[in-house]
PDB file of N, CA and C in Angstrom:
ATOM      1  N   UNK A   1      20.145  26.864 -58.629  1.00  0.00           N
ATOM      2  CA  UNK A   1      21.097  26.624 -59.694  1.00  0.00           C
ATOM      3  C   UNK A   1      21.942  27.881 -59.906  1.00  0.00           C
ATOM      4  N   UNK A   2      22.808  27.752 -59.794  1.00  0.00           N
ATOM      5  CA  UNK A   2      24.254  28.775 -60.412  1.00  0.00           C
ATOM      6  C   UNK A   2      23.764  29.588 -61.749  1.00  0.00           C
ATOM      7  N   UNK A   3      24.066  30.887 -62.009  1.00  0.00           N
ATOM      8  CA  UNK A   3      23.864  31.628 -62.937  1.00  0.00           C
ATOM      9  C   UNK A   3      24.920  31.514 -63.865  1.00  0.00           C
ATOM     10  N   UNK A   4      24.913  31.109 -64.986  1.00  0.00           N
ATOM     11  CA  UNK A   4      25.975  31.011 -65.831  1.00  0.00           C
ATOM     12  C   UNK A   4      27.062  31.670 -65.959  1.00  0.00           C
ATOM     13  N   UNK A   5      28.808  31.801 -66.183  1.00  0.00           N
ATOM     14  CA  UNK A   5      29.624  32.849 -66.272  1.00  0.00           C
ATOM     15  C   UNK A   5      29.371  33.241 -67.723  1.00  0.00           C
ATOM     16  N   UNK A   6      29.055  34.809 -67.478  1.00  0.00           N
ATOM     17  CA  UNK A   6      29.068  35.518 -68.358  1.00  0.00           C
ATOM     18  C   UNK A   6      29.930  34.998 -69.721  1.00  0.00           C
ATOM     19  N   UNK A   7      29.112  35.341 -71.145  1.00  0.00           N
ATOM     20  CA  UNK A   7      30.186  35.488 -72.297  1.00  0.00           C
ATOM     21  C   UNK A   7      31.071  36.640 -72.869  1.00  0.00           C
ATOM     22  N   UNK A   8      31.988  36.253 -73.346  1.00  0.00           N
ATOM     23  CA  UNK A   8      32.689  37.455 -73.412  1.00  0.00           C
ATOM     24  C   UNK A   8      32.051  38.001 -74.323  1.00  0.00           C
ATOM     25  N   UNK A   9      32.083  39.759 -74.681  1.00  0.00           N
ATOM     26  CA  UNK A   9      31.240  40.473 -75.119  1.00  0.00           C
ATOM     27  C   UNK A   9      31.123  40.278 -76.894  1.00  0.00           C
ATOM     28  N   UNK A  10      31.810  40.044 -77.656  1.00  0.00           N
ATOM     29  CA  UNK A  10      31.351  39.262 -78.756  1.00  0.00           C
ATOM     30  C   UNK A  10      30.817  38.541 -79.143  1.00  0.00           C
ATOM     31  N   UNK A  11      30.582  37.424 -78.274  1.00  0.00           N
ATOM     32  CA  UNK A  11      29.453  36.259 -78.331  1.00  0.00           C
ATOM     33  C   UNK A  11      28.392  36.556 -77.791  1.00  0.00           C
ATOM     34  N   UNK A  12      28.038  37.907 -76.861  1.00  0.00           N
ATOM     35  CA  UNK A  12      26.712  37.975 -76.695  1.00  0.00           C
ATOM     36  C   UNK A  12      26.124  38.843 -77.649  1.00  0.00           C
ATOM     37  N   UNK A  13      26.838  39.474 -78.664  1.00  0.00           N
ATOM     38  CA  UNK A  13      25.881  39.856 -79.543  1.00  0.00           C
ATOM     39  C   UNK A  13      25.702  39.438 -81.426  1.00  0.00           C
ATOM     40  N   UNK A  14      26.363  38.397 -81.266  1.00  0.00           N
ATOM     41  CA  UNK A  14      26.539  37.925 -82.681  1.00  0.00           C
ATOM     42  C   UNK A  14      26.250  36.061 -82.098  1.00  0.00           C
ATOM     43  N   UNK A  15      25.603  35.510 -83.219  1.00  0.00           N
ATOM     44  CA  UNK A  15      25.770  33.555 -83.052  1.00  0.00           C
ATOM     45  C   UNK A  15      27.506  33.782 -83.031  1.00  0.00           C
ATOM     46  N   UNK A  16      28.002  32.300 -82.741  1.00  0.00           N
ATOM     47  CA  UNK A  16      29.102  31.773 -82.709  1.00  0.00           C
ATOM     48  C   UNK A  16      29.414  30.806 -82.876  1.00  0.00           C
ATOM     49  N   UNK A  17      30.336  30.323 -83.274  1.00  0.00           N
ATOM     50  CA  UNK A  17      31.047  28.252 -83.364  1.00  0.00           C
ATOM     51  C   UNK A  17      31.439  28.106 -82.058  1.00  0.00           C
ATOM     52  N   UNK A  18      31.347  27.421 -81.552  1.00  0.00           N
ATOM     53  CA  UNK A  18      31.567  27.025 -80.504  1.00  0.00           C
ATOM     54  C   UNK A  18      33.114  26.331 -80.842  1.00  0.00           C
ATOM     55  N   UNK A  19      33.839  26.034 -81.705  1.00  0.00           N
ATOM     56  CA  UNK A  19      35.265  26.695 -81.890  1.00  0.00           C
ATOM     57  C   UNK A  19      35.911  27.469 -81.326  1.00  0.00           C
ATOM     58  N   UNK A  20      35.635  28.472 -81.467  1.00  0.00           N
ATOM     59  CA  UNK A  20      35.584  29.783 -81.746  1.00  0.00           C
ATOM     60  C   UNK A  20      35.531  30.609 -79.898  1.00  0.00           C
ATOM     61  N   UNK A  21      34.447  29.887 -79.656  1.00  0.00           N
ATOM     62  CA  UNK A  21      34.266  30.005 -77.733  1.00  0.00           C
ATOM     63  C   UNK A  21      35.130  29.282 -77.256  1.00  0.00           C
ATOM     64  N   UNK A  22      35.993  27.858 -77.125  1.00  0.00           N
ATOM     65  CA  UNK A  22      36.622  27.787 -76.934  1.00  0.00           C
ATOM     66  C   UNK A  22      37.760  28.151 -76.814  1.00  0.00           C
ATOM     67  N   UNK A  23      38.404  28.726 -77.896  1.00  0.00           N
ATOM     68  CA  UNK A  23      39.810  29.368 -78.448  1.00  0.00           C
ATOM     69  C   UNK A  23      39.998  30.879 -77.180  1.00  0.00           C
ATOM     70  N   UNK A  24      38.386  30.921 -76.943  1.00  0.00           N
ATOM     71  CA  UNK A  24      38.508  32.176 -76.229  1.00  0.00           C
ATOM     72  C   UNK A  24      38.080  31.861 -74.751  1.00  0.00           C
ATOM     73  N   UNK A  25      38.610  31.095 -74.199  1.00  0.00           N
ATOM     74  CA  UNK A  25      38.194  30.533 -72.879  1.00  0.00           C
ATOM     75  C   UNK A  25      36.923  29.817 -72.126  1.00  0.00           C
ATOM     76  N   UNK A  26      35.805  29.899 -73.504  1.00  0.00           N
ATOM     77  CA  UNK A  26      34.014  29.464 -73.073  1.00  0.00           C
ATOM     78  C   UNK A  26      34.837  28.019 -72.683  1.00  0.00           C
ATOM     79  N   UNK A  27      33.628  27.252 -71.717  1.00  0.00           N
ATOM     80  CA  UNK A  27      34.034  25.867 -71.015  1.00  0.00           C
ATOM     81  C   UNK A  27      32.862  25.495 -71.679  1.00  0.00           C
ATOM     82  N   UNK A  28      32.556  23.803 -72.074  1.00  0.00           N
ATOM     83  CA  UNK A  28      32.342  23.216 -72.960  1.00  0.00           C
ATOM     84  C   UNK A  28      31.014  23.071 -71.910  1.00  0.00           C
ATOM     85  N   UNK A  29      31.060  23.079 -70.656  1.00  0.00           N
ATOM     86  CA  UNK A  29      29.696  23.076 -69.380  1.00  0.00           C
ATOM     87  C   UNK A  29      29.004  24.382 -70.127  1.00  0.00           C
ATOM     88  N   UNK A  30      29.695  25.698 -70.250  1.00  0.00           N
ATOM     89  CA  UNK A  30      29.237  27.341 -70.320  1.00  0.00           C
ATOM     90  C   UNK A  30      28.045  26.763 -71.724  1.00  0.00           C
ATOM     91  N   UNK A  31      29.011  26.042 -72.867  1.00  0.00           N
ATOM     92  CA  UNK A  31      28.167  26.229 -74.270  1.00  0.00           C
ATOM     93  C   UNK A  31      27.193  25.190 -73.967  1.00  0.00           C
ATOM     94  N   UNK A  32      26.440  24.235 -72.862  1.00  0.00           N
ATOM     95  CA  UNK A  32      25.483  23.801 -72.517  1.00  0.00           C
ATOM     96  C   UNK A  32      24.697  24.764 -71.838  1.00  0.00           C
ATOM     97  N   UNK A  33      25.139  25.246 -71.289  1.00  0.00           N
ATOM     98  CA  UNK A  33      23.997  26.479 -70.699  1.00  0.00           C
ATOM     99  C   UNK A  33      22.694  26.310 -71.247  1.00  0.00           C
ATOM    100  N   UNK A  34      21.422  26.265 -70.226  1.00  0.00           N
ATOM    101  CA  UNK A  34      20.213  26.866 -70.945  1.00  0.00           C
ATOM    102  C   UNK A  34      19.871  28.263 -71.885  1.00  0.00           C
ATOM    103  N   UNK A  35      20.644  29.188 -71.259  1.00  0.00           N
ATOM    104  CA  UNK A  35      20.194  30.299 -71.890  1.00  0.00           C
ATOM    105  C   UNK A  35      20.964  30.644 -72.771  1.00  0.00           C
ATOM    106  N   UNK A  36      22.026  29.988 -74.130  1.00  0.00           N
ATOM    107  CA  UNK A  36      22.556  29.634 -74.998  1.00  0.00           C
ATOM    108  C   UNK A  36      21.069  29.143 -76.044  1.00  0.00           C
ATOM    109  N   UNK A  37      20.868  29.200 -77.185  1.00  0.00           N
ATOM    110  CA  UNK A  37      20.180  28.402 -78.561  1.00  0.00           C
ATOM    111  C   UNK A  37      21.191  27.520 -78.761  1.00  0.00           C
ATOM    112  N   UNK A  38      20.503  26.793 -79.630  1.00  0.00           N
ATOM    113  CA  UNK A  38      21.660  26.399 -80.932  1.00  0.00           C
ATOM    114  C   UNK A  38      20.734  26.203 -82.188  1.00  0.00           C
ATOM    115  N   UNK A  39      21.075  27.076 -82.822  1.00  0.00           N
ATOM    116  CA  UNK A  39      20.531  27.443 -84.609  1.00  0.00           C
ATOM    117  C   UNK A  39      20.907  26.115 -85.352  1.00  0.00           C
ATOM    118  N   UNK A  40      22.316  25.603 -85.181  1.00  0.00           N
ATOM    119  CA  UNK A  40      22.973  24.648 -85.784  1.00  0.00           C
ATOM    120  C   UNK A  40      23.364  24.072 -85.199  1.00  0.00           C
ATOM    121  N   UNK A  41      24.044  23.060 -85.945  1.00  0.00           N
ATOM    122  CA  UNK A  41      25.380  21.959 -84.914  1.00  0.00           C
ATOM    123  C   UNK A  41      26.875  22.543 -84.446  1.00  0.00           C
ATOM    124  N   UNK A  42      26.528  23.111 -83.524  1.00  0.00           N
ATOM    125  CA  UNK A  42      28.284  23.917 -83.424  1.00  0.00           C
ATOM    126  C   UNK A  42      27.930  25.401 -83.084  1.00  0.00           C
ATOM    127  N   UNK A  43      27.001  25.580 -83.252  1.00  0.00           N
ATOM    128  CA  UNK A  43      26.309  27.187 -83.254  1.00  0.00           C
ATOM    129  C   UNK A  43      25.514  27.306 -82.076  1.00  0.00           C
ATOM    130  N   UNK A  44      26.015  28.245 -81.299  1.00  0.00           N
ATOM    131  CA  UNK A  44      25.305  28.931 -80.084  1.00  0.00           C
ATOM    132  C   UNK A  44      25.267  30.625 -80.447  1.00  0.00           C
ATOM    133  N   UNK A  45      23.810  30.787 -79.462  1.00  0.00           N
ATOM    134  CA  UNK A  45      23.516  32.215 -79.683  1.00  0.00           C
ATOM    135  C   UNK A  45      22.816  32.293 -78.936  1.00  0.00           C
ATOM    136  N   UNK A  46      22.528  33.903 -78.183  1.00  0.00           N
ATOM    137  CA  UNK A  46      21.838  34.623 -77.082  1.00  0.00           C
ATOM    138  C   UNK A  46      20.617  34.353 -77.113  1.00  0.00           C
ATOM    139  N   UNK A  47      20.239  34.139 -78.667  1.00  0.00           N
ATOM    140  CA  UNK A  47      18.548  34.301 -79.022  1.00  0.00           C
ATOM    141  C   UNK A  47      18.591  33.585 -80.382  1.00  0.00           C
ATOM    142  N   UNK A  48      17.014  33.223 -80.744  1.00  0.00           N
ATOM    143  CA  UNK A  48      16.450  32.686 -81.966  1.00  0.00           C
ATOM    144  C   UNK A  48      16.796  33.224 -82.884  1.00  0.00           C
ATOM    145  N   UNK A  49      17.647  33.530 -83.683  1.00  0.00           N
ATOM    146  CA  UNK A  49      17.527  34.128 -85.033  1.00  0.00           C
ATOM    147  C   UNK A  49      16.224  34.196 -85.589  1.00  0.00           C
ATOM    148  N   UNK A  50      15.457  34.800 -86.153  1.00  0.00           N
ATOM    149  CA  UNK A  50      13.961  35.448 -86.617  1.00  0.00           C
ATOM    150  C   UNK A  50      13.963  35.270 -87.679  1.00  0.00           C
ATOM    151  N   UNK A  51      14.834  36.034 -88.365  1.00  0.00           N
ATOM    152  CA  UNK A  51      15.171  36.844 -89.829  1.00  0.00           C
ATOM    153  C   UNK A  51      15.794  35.712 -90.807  1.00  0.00           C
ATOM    154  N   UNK A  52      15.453  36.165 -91.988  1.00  0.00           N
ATOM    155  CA  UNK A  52      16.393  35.037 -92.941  1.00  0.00           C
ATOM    156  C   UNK A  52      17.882  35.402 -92.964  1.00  0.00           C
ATOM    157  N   UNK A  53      18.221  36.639 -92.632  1.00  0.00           N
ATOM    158  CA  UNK A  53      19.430  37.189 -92.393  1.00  0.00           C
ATOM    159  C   UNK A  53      19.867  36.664 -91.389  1.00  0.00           C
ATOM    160  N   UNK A  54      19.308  36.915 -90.299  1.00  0.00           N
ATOM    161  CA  UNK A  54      20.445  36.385 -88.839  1.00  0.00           C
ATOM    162  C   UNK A  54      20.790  34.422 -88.743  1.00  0.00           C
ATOM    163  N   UNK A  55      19.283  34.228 -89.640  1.00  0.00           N
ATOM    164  CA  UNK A  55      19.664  32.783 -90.074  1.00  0.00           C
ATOM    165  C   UNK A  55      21.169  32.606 -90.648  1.00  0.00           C
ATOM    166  N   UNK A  56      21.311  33.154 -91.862  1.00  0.00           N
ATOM    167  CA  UNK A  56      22.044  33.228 -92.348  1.00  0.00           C
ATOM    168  C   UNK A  56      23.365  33.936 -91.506  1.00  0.00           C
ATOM    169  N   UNK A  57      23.595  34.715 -90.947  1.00  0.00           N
ATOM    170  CA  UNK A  57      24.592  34.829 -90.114  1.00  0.00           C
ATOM    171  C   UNK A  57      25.285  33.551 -89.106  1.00  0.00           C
ATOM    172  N   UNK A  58      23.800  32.945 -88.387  1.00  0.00           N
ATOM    173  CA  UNK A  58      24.433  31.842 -87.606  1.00  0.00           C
ATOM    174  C   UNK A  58      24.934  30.803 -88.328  1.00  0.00           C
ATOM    175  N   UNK A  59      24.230  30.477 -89.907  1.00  0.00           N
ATOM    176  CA  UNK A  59      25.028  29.268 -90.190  1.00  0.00           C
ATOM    177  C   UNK A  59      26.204  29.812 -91.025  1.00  0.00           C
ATOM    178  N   UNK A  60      26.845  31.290 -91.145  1.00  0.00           N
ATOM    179  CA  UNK A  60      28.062  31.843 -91.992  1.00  0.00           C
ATOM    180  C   UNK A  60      28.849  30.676 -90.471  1.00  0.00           C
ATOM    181  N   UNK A  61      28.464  30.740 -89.399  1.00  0.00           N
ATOM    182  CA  UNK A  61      29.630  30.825 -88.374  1.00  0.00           C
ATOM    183  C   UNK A  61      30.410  28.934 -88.370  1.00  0.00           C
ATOM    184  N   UNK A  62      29.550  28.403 -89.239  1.00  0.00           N
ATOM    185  CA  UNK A  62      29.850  26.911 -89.363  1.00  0.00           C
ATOM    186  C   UNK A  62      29.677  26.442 -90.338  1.00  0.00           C
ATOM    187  N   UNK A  63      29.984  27.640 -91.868  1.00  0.00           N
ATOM    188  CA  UNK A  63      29.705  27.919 -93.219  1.00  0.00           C
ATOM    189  C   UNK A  63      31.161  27.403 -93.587  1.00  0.00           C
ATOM    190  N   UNK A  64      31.056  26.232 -94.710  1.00  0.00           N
ATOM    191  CA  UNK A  64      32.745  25.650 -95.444  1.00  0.00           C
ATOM    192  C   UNK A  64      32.863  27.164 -96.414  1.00  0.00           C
ATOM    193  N   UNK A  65      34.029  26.959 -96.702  1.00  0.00           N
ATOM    194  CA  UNK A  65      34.601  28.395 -97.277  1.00  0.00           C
ATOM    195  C   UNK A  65      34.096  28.217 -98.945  1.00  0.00           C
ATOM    196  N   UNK A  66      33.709  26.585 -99.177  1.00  0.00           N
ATOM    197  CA  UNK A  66      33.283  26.550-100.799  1.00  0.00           C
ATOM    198  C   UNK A  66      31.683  26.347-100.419  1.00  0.00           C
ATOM    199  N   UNK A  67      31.059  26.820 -99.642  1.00  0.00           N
ATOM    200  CA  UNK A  67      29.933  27.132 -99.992  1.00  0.00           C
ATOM    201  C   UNK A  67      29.032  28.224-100.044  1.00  0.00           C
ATOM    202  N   UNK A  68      27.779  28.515-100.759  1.00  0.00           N
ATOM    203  CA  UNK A  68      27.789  30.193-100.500  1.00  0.00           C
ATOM    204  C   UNK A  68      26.162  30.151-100.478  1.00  0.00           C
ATOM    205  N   UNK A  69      24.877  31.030 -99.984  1.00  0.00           N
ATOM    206  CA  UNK A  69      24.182  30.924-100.212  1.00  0.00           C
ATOM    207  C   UNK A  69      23.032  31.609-101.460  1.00  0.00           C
ATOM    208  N   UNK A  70      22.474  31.078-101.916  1.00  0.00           N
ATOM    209  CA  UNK A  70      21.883  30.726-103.459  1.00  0.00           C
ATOM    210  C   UNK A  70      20.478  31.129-103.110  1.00  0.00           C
ATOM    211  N   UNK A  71      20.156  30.934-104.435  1.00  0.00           N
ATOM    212  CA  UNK A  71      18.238  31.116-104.503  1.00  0.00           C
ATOM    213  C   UNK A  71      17.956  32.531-104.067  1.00  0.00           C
ATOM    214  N   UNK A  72      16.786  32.136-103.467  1.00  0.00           N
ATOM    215  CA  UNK A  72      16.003  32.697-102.743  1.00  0.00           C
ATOM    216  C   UNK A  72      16.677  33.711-101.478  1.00  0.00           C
ATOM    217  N   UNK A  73      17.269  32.698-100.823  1.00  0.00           N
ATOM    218  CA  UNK A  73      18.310  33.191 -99.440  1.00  0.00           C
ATOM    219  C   UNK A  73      19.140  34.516-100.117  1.00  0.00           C
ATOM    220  N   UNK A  74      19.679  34.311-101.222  1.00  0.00           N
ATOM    221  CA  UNK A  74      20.434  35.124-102.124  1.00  0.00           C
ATOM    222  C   UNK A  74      20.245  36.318-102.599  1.00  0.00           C
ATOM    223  N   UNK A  75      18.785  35.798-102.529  1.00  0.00           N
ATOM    224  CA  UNK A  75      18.127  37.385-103.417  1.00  0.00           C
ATOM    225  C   UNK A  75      17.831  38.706-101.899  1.00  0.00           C
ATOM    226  N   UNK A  76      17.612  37.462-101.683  1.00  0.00           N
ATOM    227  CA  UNK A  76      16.939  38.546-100.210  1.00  0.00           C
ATOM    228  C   UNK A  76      18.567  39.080 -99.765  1.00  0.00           C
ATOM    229  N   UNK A  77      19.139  38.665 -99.590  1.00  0.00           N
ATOM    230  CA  UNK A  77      20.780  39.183 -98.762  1.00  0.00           C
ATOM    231  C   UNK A  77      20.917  40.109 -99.322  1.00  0.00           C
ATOM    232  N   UNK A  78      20.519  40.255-100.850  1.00  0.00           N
ATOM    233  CA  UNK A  78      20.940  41.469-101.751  1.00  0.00           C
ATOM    234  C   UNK A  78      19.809  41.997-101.905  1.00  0.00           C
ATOM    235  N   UNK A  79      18.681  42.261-101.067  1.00  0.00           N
ATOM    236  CA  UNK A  79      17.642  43.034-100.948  1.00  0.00           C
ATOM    237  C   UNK A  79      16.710  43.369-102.482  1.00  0.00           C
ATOM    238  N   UNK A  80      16.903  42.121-103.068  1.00  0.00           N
ATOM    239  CA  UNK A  80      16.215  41.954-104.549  1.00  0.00           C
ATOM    240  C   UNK A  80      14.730  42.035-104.233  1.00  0.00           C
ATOM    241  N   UNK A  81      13.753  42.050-104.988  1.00  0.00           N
ATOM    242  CA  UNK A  81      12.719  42.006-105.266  1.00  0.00           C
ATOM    243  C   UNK A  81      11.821  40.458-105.617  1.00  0.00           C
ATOM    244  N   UNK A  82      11.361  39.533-104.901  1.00  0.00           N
ATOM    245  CA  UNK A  82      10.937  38.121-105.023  1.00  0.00           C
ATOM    246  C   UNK A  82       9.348  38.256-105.682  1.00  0.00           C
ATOM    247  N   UNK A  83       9.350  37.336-106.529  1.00  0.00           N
ATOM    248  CA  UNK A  83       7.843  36.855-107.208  1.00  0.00           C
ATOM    249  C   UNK A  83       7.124  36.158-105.491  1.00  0.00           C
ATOM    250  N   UNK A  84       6.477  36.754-105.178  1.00  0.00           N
ATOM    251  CA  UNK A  84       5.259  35.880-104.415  1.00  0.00           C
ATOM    252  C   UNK A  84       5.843  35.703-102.497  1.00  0.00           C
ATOM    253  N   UNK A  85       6.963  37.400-102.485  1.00  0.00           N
ATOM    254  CA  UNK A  85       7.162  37.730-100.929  1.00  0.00           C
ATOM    255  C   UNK A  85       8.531  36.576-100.908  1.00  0.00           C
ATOM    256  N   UNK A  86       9.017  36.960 -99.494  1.00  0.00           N
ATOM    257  CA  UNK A  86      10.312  36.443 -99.531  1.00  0.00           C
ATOM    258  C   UNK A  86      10.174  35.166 -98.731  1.00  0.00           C
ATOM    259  N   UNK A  87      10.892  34.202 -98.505  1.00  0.00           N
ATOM    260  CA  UNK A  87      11.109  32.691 -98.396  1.00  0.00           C
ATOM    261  C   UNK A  87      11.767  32.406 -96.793  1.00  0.00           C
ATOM    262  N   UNK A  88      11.286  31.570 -96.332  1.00  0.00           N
ATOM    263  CA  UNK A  88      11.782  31.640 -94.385  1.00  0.00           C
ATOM    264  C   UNK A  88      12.908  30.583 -94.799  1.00  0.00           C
ATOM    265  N   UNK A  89      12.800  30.320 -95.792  1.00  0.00           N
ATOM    266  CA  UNK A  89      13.963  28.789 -95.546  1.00  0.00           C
ATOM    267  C   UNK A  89      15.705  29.205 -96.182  1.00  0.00           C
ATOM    268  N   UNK A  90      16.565  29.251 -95.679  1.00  0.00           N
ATOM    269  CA  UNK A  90      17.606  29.642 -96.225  1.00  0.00           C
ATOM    270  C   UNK A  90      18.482  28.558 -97.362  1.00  0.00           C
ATOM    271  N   UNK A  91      18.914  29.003 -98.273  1.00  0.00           N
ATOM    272  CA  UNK A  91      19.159  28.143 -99.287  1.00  0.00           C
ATOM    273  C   UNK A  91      20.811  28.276 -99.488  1.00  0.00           C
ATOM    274  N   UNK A  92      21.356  27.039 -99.441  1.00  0.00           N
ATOM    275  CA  UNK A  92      22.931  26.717 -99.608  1.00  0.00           C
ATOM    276  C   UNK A  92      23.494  25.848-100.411  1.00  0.00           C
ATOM    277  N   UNK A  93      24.192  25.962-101.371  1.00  0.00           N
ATOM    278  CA  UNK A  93      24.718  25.170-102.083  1.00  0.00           C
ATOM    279  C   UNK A  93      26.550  25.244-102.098  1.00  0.00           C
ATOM    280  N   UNK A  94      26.864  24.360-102.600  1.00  0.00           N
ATOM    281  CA  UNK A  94      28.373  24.286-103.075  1.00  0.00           C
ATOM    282  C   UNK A  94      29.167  23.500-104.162  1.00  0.00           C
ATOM    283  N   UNK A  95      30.501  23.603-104.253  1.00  0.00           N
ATOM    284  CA  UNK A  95      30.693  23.754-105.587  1.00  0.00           C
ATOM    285  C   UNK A  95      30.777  22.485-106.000  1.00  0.00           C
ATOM    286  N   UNK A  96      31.072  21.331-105.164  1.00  0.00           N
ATOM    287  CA  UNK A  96      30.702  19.883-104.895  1.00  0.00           C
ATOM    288  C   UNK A  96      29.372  19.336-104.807  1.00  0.00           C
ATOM    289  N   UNK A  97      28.915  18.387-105.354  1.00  0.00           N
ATOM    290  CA  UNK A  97      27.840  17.759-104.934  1.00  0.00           C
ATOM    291  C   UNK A  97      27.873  17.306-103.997  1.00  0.00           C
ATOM    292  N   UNK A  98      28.838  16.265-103.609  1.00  0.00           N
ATOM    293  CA  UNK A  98      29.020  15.651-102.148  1.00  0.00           C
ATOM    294  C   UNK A  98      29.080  16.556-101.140  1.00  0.00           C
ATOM    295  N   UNK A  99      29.837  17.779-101.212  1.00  0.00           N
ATOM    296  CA  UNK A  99      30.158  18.561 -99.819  1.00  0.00           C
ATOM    297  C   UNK A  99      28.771  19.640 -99.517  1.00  0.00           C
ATOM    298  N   UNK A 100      27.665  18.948-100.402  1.00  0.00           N
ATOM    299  CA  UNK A 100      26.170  19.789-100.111  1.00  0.00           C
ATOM    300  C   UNK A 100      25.792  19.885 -98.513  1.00  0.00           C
ATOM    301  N   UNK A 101      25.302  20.445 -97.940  1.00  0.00           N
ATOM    302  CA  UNK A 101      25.190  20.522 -96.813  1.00  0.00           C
ATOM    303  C   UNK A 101      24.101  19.594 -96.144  1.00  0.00           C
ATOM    304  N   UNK A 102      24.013  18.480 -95.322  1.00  0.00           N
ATOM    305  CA  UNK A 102      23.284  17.521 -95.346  1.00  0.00           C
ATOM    306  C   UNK A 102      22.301  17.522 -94.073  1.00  0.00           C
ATOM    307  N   UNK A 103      22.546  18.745 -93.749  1.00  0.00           N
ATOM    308  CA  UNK A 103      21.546  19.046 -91.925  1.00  0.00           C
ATOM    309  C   UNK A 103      20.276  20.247 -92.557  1.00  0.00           C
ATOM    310  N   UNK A 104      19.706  20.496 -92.247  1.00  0.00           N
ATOM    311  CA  UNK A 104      18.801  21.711 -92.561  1.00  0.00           C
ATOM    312  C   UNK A 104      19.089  22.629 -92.376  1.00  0.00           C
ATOM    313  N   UNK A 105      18.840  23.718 -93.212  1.00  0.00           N
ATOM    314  CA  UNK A 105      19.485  24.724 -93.146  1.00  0.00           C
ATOM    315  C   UNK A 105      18.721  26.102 -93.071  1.00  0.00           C
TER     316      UNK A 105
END
């Protein structure tokens, strides 16, 4: 099997929209690649995000501009102090009820 063409050097070190790879020449075969993730729907990346942070980075990349993340996810971004250790699940809300985010997050 063929070794994938390289990504250009921004997408190998940050997630991405696959938007976003397009606009910049990725081929829609490249963002199937095995050695691509996908964190989200639309979101490719080099590797697993771990962290509640890099979580949160991959879904900023397919994040609506009226939504922001809340709770828990929130406290930790701002390196707050949590009752009972910090939370693996990232938390999103927006300013709509309907435009809540309806995939897991």
């Amino acid at each position: 099997m063929a070794r994938p063409a390289p990504l250009p050097l921004e997408f190998r070190v940050r997630p991405f929209h696959v938007g976003q790879a397009a606009v910049h020449g990725v081929t829609a075969s490249r963002l199937r690649a095995r050695d691509l993730v996908r964190p989200y729907r639309g979101v490719r990346a080099t590797s697993v995000p771990a962290t509640v942070l890099e979580r949160c980075q991959a879904y900023a990349t397919r994040m609506p501009s009226e939504h922001w993340f809340s709770h828990a996810t929130a406290a930790q971004l701002w390196a707050l102090p949590l009752p009972g250790g910090s939370s693996e699940t990232v938390g999103c809300m927006s300013a709509r009820r309907a435009a809540s985010p309806r995939w897991r997050v």
